[in-house]
N, C-alpha and C. Protein backbone atom coordinates (compact mmCIF):
# COMPACT_ATOMS: atom_id res chain seq x y z
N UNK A 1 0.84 -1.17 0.00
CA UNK A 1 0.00 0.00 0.00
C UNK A 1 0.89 1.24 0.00
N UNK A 2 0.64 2.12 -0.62
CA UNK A 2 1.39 3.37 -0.61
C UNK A 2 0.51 4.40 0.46
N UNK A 3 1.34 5.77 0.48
CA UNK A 3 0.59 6.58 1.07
C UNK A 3 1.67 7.93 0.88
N UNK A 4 0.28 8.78 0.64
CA UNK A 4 0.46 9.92 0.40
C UNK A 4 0.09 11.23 0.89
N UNK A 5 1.61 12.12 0.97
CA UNK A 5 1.55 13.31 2.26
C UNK A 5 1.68 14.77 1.43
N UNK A 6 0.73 15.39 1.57
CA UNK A 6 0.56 17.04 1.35
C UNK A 6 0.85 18.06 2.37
N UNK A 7 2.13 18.36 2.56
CA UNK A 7 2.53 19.72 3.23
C UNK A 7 1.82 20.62 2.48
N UNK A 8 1.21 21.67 3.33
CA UNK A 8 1.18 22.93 2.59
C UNK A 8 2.06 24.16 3.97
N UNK A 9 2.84 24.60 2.91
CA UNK A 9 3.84 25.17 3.73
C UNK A 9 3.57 26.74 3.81
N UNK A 10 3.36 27.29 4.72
CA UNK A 10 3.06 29.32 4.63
C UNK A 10 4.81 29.57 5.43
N UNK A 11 4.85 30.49 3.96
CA UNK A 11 6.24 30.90 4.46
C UNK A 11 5.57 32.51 4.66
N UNK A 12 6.44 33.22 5.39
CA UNK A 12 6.55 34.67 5.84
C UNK A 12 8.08 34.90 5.58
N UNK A 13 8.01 36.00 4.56
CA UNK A 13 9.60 36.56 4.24
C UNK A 13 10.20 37.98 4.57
N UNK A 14 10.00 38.51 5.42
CA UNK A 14 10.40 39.47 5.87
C UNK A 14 10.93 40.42 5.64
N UNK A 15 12.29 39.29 5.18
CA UNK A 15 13.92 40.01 4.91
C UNK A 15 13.75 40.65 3.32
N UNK A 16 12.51 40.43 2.46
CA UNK A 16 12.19 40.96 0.85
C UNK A 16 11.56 42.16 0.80
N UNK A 17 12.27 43.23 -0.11
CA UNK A 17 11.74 44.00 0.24
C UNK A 17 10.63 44.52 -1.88
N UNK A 18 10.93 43.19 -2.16
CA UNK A 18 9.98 42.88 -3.67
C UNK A 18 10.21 42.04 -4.22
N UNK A 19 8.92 41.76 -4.75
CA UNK A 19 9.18 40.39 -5.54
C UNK A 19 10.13 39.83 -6.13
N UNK A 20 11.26 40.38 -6.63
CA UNK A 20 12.50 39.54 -7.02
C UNK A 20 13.24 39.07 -6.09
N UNK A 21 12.83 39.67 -4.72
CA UNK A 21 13.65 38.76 -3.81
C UNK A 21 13.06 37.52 -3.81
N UNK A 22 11.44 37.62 -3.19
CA UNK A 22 10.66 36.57 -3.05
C UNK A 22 10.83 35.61 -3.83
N UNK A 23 11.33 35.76 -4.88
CA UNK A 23 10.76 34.68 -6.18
C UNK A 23 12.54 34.11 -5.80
N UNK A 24 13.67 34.93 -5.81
CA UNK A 24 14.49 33.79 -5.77
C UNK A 24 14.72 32.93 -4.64
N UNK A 25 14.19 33.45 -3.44
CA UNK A 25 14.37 32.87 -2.19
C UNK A 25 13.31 31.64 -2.07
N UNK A 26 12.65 32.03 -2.99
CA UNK A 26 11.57 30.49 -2.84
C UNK A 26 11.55 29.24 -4.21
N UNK A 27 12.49 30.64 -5.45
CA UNK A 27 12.98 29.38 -6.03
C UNK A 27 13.86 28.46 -5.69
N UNK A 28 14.88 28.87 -4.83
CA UNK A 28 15.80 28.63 -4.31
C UNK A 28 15.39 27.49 -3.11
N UNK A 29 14.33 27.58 -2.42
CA UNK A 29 13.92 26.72 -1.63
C UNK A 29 12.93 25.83 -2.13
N UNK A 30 12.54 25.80 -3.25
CA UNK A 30 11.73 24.72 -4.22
C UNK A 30 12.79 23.64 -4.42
N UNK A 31 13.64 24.07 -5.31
CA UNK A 31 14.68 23.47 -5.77
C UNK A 31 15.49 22.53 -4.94
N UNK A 32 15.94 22.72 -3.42
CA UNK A 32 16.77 22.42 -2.58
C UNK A 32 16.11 21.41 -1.96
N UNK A 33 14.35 21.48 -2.00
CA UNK A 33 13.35 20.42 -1.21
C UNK A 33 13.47 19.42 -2.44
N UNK A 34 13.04 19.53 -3.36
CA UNK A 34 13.25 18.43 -4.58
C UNK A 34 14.61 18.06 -4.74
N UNK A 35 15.30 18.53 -4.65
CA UNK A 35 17.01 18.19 -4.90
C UNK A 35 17.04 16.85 -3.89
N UNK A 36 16.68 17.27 -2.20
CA UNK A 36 17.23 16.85 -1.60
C UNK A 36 15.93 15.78 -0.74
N UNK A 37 14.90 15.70 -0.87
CA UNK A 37 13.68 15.06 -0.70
C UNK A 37 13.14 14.41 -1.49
N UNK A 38 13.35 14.48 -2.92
CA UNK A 38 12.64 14.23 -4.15
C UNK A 38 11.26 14.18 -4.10
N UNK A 39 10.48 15.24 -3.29
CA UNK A 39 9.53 16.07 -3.44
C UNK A 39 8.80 16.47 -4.53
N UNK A 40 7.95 16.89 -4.84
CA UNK A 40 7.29 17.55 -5.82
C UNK A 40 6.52 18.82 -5.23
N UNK A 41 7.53 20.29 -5.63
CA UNK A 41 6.63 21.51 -4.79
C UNK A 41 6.25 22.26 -6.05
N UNK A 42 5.09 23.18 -5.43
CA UNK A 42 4.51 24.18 -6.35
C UNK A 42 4.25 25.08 -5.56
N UNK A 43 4.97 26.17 -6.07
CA UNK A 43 4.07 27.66 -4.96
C UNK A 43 2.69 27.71 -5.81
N UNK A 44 1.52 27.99 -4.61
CA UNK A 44 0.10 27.70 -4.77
C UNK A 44 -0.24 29.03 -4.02
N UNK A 45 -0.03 29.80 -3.39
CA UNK A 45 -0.70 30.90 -3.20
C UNK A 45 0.16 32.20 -3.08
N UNK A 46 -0.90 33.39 -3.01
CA UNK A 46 0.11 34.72 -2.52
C UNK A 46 1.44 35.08 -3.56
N UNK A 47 0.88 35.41 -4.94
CA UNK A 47 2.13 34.79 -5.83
C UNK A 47 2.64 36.59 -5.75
N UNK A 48 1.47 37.44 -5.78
CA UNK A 48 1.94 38.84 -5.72
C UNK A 48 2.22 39.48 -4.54
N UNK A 49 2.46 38.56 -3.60
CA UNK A 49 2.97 39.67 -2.27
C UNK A 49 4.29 39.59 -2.15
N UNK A 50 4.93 40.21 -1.78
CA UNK A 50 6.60 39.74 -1.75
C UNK A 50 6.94 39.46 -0.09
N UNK A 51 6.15 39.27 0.55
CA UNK A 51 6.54 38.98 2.23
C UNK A 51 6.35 37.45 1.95
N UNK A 52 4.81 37.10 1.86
CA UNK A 52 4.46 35.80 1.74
C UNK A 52 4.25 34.77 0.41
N UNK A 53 4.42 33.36 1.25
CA UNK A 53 4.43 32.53 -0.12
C UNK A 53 3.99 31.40 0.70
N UNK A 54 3.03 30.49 -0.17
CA UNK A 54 2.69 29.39 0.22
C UNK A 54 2.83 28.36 -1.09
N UNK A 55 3.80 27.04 -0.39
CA UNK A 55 4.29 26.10 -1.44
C UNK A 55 3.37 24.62 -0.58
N UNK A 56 2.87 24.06 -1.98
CA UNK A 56 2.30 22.59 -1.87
C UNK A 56 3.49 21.82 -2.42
N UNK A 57 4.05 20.77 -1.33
CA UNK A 57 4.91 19.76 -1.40
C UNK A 57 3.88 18.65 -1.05
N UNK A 58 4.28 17.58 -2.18
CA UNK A 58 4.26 16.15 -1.96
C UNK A 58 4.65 15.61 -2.42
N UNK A 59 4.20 14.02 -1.23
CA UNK A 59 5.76 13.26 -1.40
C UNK A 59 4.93 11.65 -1.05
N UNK A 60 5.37 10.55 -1.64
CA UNK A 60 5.24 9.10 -1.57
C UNK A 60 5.73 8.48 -0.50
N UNK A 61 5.42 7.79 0.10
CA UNK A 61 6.03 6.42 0.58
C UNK A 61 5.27 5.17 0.60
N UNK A 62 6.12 3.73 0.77
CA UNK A 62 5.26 2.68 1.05
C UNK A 62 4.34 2.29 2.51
N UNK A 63 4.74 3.32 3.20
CA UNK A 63 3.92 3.02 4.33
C UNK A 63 3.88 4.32 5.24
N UNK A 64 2.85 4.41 5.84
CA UNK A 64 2.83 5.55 6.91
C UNK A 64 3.99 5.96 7.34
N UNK A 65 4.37 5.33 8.16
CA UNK A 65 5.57 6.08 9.13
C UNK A 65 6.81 6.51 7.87
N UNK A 66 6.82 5.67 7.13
CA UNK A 66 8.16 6.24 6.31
C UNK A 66 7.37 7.66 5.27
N UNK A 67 6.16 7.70 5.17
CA UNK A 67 5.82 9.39 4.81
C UNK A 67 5.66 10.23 6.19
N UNK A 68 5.31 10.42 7.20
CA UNK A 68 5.18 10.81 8.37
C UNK A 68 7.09 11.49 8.50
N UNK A 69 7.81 10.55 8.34
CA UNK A 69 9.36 10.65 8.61
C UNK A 69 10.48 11.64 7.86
N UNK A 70 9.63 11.67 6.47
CA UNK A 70 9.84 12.17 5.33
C UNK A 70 9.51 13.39 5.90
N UNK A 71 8.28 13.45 5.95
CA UNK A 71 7.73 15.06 6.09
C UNK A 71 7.98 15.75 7.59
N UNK A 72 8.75 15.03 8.27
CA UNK A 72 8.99 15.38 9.24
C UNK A 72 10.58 16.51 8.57
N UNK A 73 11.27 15.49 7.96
CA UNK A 73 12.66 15.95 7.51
C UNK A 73 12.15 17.40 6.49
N UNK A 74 11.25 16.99 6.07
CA UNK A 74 10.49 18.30 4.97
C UNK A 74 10.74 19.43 5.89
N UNK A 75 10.18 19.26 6.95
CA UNK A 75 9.92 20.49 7.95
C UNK A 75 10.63 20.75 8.66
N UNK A 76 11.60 20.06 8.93
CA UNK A 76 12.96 20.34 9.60
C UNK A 76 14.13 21.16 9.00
N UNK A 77 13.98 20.64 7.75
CA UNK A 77 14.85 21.08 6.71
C UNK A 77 14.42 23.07 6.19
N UNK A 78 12.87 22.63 6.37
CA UNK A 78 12.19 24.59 5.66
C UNK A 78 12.33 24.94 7.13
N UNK A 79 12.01 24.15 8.27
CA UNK A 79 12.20 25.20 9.28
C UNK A 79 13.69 26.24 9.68
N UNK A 80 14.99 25.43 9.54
CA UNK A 80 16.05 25.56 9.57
C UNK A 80 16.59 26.73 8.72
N UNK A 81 15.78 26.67 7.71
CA UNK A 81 16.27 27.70 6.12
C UNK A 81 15.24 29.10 6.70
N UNK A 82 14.63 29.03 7.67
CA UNK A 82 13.52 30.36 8.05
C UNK A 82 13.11 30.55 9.22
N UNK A 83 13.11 29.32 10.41
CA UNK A 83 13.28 29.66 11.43
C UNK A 83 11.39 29.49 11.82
N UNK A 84 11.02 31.03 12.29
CA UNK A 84 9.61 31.10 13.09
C UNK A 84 9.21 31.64 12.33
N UNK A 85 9.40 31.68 10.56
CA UNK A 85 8.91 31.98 9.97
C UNK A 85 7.75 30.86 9.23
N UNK A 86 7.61 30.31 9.62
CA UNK A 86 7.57 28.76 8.82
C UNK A 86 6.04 27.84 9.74
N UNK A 87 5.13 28.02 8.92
CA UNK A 87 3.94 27.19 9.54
C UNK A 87 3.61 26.02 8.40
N UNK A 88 3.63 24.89 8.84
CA UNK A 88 3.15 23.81 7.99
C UNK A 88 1.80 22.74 8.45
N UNK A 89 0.73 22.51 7.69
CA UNK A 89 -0.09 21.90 7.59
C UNK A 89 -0.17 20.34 6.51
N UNK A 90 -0.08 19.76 7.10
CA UNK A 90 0.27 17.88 7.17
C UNK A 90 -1.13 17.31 6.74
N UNK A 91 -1.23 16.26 5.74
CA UNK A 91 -2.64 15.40 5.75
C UNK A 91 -1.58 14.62 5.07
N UNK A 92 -1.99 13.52 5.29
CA UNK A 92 -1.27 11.88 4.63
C UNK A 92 -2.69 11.14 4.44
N UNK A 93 -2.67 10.57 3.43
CA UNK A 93 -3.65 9.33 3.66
C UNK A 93 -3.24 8.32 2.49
N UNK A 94 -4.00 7.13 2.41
CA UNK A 94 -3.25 5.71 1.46
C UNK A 94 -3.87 6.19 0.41
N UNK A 95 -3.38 5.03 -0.51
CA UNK A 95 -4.18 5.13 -1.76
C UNK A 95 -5.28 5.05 -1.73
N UNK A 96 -5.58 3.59 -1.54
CA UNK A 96 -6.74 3.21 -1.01
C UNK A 96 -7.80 4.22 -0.76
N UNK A 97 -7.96 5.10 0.33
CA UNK A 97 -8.63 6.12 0.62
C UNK A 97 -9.18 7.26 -0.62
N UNK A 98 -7.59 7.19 -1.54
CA UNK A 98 -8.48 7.82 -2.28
C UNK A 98 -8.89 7.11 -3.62
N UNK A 99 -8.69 5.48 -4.02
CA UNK A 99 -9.94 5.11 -4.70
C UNK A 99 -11.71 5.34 -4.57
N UNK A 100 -11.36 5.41 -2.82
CA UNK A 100 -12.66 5.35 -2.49
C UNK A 100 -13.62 6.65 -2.68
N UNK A 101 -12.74 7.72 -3.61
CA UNK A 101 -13.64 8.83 -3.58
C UNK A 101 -14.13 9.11 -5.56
């Protein structure tokens, strides 16, 4: 059975003072989560503010705890790169679950 985990990550950027910062500081942190997670992110909201950005990461595993573990490192890893800037919202569920819809 597989199972599958959706971070949605709200970043707060402070240190930008316009969108060209924003955009490289979060290309820059797209890139580094897929590099190093083999993740799949998309910034999904707030594309015109230059403080905030919200990126949808997801990610596979064959079983709960090894996605749970994953996304633990997800959030360890964006927390580290931003600190108390950094709120993340977690849902995992199997496949299974979502044949059933």
């Amino acid at each position: 059975m597989a199972f599958i985990c959706l971070l949605t990550v709200h970043l707060h950027l402070p240190g930008n003072a316009d969108l060209k910062g924003k955009r490289k500081q979060v290309k820059s942190l797209k890139a580094q989560l897929q590099q190093r997670f083999g993740v799949s992110v998309a910034e999904t909201d707030h594309h015109d503010l230059w403080q905030r950005a919200t990126l949808s990461v997801a990610l596979v595993a064959r079983d709960r705890g090894g996605a749970e573990q994953r996304a633990d490192a997800v959030e360890r890893f964006t927390a580290s790169r931003l600190g108390d800037w950094v709120t993340v919202d977690r849902r995992v569920v199997s496949a299974t679950d979502l044949e059933d819809h």
